[in-house]
PDB file of N, CA and C in Angstrom:
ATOM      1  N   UNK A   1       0.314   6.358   8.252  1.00  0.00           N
ATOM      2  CA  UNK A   1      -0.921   5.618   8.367  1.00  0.00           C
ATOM      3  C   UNK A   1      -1.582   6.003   9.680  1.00  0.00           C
ATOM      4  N   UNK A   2      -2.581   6.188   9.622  1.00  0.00           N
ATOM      5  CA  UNK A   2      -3.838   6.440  10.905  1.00  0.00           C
ATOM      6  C   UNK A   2      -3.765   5.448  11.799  1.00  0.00           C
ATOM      7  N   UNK A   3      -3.368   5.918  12.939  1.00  0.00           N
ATOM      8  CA  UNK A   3      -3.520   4.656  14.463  1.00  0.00           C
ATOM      9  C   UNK A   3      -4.888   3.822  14.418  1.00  0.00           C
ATOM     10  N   UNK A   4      -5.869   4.476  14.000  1.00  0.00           N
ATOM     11  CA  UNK A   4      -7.200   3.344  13.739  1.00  0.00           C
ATOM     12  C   UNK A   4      -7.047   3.032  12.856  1.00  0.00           C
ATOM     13  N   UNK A   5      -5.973   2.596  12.051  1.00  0.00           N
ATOM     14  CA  UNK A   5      -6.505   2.219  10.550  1.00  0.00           C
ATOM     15  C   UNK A   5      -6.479   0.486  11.078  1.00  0.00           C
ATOM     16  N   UNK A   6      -7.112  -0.137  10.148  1.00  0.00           N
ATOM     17  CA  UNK A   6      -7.586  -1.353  10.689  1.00  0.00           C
ATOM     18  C   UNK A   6      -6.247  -2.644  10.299  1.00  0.00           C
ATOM     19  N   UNK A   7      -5.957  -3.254  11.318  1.00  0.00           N
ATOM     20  CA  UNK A   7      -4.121  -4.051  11.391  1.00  0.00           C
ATOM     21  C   UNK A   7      -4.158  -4.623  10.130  1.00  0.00           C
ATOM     22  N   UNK A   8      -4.918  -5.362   9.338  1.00  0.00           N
ATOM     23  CA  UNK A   8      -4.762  -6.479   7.957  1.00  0.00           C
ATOM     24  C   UNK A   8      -4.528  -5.243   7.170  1.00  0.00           C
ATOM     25  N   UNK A   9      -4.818  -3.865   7.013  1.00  0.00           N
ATOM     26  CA  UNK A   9      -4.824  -3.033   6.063  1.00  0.00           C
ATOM     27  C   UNK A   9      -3.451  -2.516   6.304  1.00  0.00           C
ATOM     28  N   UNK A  10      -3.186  -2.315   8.023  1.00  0.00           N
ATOM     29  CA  UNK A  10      -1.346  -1.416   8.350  1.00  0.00           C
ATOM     30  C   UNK A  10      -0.260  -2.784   8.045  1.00  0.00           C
ATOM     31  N   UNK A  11      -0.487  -3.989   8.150  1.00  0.00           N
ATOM     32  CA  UNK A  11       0.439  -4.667   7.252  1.00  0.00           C
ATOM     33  C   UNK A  11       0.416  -4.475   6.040  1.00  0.00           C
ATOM     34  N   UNK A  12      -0.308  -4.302   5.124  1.00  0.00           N
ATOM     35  CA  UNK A  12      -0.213  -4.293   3.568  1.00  0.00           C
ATOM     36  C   UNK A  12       0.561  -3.142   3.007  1.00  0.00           C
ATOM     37  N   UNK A  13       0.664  -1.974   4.175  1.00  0.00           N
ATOM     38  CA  UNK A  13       1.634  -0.622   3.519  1.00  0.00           C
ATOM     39  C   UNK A  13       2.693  -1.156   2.856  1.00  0.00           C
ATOM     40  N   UNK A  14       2.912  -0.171   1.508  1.00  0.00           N
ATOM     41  CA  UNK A  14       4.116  -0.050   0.741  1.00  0.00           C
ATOM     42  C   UNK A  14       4.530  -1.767   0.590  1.00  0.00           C
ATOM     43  N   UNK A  15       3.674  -2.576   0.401  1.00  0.00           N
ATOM     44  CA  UNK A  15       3.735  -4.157  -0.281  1.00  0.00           C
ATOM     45  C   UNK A  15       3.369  -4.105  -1.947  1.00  0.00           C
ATOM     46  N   UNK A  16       3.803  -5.271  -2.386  1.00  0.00           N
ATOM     47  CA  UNK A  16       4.065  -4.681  -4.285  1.00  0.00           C
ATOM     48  C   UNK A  16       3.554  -6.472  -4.812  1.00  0.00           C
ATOM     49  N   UNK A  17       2.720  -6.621  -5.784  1.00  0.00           N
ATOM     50  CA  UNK A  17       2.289  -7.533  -6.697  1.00  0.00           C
ATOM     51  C   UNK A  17       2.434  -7.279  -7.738  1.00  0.00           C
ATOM     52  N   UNK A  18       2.514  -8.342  -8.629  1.00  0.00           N
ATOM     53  CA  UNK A  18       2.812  -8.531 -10.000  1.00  0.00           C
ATOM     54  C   UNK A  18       1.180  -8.397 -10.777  1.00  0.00           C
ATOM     55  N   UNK A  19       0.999  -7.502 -11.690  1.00  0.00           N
ATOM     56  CA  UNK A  19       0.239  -7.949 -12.648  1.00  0.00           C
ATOM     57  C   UNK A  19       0.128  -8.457 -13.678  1.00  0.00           C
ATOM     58  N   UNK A  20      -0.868  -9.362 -14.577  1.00  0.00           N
ATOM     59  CA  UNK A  20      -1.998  -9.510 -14.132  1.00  0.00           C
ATOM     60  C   UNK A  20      -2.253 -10.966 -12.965  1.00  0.00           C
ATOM     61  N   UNK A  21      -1.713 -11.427 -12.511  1.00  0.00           N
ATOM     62  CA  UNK A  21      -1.441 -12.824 -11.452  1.00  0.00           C
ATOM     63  C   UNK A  21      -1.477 -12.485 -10.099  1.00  0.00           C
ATOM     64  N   UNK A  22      -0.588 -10.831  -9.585  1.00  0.00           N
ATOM     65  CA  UNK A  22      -0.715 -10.812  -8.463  1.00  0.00           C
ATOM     66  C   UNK A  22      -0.536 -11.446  -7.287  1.00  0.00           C
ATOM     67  N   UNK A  23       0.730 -12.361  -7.864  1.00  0.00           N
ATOM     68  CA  UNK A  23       2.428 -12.766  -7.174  1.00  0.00           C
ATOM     69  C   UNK A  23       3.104 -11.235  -6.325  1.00  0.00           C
ATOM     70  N   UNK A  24       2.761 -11.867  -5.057  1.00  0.00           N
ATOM     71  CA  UNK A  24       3.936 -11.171  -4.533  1.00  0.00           C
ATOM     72  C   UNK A  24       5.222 -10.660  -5.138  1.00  0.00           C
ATOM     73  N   UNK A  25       5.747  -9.371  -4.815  1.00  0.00           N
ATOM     74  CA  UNK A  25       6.950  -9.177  -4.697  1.00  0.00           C
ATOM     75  C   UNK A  25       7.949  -8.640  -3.609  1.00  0.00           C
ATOM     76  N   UNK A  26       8.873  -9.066  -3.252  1.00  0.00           N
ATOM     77  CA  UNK A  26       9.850  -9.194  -2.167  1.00  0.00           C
ATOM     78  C   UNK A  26       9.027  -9.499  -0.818  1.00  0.00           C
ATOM     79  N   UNK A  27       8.080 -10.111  -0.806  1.00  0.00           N
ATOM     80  CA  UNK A  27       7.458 -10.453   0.537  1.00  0.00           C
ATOM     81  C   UNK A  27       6.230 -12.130  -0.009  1.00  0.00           C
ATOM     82  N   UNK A  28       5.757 -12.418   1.345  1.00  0.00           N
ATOM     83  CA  UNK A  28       4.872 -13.024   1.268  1.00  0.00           C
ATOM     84  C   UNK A  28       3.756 -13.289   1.415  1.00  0.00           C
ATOM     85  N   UNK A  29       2.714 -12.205   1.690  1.00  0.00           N
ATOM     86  CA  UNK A  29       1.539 -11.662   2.057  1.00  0.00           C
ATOM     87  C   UNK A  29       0.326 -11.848   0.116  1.00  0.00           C
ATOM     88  N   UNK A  30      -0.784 -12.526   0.648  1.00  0.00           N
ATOM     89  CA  UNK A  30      -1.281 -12.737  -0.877  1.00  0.00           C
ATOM     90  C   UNK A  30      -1.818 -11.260  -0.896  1.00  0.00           C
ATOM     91  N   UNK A  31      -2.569 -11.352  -2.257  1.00  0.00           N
ATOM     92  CA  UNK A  31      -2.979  -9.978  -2.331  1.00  0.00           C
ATOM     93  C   UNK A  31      -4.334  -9.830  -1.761  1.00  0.00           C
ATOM     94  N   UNK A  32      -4.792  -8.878  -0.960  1.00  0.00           N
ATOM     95  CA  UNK A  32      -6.213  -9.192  -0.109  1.00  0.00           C
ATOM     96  C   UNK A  32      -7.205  -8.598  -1.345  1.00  0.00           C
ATOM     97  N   UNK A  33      -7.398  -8.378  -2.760  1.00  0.00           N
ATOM     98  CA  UNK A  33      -8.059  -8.190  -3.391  1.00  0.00           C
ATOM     99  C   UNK A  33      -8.168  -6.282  -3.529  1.00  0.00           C
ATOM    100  N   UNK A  34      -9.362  -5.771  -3.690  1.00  0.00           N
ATOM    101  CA  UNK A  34      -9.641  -4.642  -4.475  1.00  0.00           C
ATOM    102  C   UNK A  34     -10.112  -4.149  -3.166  1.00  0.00           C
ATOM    103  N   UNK A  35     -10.479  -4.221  -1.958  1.00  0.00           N
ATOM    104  CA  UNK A  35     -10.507  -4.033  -0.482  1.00  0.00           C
ATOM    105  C   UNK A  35     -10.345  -4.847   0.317  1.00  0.00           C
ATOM    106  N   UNK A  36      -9.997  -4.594   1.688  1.00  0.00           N
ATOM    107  CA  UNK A  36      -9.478  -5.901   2.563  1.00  0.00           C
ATOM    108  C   UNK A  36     -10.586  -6.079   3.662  1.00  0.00           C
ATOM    109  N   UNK A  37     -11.528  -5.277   3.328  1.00  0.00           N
ATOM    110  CA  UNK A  37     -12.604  -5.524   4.474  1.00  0.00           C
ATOM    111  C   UNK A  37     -13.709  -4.327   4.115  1.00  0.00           C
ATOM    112  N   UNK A  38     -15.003  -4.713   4.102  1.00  0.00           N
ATOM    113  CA  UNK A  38     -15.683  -3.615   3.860  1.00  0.00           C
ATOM    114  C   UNK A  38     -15.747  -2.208   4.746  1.00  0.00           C
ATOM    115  N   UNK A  39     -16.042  -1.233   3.812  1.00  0.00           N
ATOM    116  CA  UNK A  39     -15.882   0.022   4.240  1.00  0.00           C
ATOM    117  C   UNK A  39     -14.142   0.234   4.233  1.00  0.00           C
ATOM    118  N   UNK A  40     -13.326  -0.278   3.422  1.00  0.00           N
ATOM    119  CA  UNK A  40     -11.991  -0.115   3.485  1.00  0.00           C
ATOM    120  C   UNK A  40     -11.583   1.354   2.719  1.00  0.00           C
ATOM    121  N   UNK A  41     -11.072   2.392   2.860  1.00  0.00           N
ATOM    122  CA  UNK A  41     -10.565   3.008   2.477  1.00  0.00           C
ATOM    123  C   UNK A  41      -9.235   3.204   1.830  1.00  0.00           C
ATOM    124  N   UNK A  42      -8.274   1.737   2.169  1.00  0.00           N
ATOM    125  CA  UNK A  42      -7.011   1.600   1.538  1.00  0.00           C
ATOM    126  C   UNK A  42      -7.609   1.873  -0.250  1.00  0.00           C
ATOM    127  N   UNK A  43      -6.189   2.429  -0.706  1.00  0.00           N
ATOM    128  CA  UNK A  43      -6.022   2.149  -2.115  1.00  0.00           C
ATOM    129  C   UNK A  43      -4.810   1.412  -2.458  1.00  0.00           C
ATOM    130  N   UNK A  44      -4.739   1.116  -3.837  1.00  0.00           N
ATOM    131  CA  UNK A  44      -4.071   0.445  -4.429  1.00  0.00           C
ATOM    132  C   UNK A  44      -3.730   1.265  -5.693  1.00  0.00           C
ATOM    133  N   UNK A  45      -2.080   1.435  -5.741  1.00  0.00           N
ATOM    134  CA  UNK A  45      -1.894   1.746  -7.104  1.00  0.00           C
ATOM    135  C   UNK A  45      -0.792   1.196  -7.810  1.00  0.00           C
ATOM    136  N   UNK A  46      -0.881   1.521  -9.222  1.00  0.00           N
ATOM    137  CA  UNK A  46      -0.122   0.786 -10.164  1.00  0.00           C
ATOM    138  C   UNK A  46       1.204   1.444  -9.997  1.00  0.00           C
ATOM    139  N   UNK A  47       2.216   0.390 -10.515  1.00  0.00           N
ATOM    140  CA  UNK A  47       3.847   0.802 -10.309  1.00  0.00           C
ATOM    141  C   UNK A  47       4.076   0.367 -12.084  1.00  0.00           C
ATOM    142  N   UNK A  48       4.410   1.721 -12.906  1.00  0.00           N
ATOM    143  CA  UNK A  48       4.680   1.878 -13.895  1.00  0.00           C
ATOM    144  C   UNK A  48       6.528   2.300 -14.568  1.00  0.00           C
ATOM    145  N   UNK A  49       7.045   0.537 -15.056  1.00  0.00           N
ATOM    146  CA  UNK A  49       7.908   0.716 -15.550  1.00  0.00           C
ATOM    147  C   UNK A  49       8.410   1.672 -16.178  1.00  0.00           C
ATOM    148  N   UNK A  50       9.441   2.562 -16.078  1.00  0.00           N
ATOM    149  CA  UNK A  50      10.284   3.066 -16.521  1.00  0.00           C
ATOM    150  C   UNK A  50       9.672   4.538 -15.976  1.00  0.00           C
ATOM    151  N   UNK A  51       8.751   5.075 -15.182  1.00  0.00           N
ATOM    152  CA  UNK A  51       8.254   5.951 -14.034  1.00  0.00           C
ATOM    153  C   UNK A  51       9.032   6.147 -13.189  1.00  0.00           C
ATOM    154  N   UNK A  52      10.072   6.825 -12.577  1.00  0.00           N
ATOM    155  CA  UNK A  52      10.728   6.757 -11.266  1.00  0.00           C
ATOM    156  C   UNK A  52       9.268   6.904  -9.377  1.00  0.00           C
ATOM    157  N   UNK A  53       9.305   6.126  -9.365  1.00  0.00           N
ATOM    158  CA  UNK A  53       8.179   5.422  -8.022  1.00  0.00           C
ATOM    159  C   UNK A  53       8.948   5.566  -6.620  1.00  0.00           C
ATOM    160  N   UNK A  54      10.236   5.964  -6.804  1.00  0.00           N
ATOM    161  CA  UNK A  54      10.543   6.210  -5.493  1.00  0.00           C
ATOM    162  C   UNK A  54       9.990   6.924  -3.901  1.00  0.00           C
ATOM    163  N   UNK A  55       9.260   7.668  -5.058  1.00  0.00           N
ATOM    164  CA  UNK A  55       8.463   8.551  -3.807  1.00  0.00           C
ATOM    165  C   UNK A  55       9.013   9.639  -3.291  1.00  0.00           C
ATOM    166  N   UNK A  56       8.267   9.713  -1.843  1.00  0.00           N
ATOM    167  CA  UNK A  56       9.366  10.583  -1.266  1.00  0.00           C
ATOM    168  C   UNK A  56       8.439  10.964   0.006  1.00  0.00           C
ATOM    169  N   UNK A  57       6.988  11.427  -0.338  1.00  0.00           N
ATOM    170  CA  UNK A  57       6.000  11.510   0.465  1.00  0.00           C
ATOM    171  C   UNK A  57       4.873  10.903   0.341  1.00  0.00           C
ATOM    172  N   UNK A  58       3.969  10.853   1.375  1.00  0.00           N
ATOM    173  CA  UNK A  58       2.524  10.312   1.266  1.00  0.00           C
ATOM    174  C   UNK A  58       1.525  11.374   2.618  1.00  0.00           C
ATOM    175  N   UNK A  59       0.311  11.077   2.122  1.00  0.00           N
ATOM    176  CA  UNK A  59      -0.937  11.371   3.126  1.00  0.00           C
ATOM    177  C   UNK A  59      -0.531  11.117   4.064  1.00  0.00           C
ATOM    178  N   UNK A  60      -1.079  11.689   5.321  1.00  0.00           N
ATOM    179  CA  UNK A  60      -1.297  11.188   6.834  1.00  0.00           C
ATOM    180  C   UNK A  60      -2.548  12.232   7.226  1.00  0.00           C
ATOM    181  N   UNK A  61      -3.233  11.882   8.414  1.00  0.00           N
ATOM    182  CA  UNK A  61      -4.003  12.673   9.086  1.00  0.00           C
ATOM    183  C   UNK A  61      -3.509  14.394   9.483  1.00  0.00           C
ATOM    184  N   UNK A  62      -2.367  14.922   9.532  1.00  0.00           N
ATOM    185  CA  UNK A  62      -1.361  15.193   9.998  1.00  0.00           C
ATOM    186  C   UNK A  62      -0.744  16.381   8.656  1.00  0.00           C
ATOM    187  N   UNK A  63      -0.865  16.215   7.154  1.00  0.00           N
ATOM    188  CA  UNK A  63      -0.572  16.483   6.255  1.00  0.00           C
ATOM    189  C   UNK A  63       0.365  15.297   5.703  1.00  0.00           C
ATOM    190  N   UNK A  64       1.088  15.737   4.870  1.00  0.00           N
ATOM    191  CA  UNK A  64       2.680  14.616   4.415  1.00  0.00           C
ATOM    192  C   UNK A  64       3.238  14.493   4.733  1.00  0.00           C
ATOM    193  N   UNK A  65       3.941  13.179   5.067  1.00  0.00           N
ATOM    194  CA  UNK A  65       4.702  12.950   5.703  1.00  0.00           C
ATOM    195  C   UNK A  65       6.067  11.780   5.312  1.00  0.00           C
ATOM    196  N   UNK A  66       6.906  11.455   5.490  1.00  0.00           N
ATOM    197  CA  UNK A  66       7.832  10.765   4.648  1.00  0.00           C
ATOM    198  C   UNK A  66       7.294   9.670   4.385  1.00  0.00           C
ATOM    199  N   UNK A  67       7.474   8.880   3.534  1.00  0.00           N
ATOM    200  CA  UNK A  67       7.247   7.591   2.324  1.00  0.00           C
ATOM    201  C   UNK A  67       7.482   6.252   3.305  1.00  0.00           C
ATOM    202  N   UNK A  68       8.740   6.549   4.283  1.00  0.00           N
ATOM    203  CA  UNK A  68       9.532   5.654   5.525  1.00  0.00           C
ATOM    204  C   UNK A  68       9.305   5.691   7.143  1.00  0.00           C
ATOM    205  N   UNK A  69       7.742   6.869   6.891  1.00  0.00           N
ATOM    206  CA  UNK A  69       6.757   7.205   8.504  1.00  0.00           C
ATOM    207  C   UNK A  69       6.136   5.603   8.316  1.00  0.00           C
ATOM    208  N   UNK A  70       6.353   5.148   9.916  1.00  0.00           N
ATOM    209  CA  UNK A  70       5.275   3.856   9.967  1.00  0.00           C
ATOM    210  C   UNK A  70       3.954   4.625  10.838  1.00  0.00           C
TER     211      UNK A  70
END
């Protein structure tokens, strides 16, 4: 994640909701909706049963970088 990225958006990394209700899962943070502040660039994506989602990498400014970079 980008050192400017904005703090309500660098807490929400790698956090997980239930659809369609959007119940937390393993934490307690609600869901801040479809952006958390205008001009937000976070995304949101779906976690599809029986998909292995483990990961492994993601974006950074930087190129990719591990899934477990804060």
């Amino acid at each position: 994640m980008e050192c400017y990225s904005f703090p309500k958006v660098q807490v929400l990394e790698g956090l997980k909701w239930t659809l369609p209700d959007y119940k937390p899962i393993g934490q307690s943070y609600s869901f801040p909706g479809y952006i958390a502040h205008p001009n937000c660039r976070s995304t949101q994506l779906p976690i599809i049963k029986g998909i292995d989602n483990s990961g492994g990498t993601r974006a950074s400014m930087i190129g990719l970088v591990s899934e477990k970079t804060k």
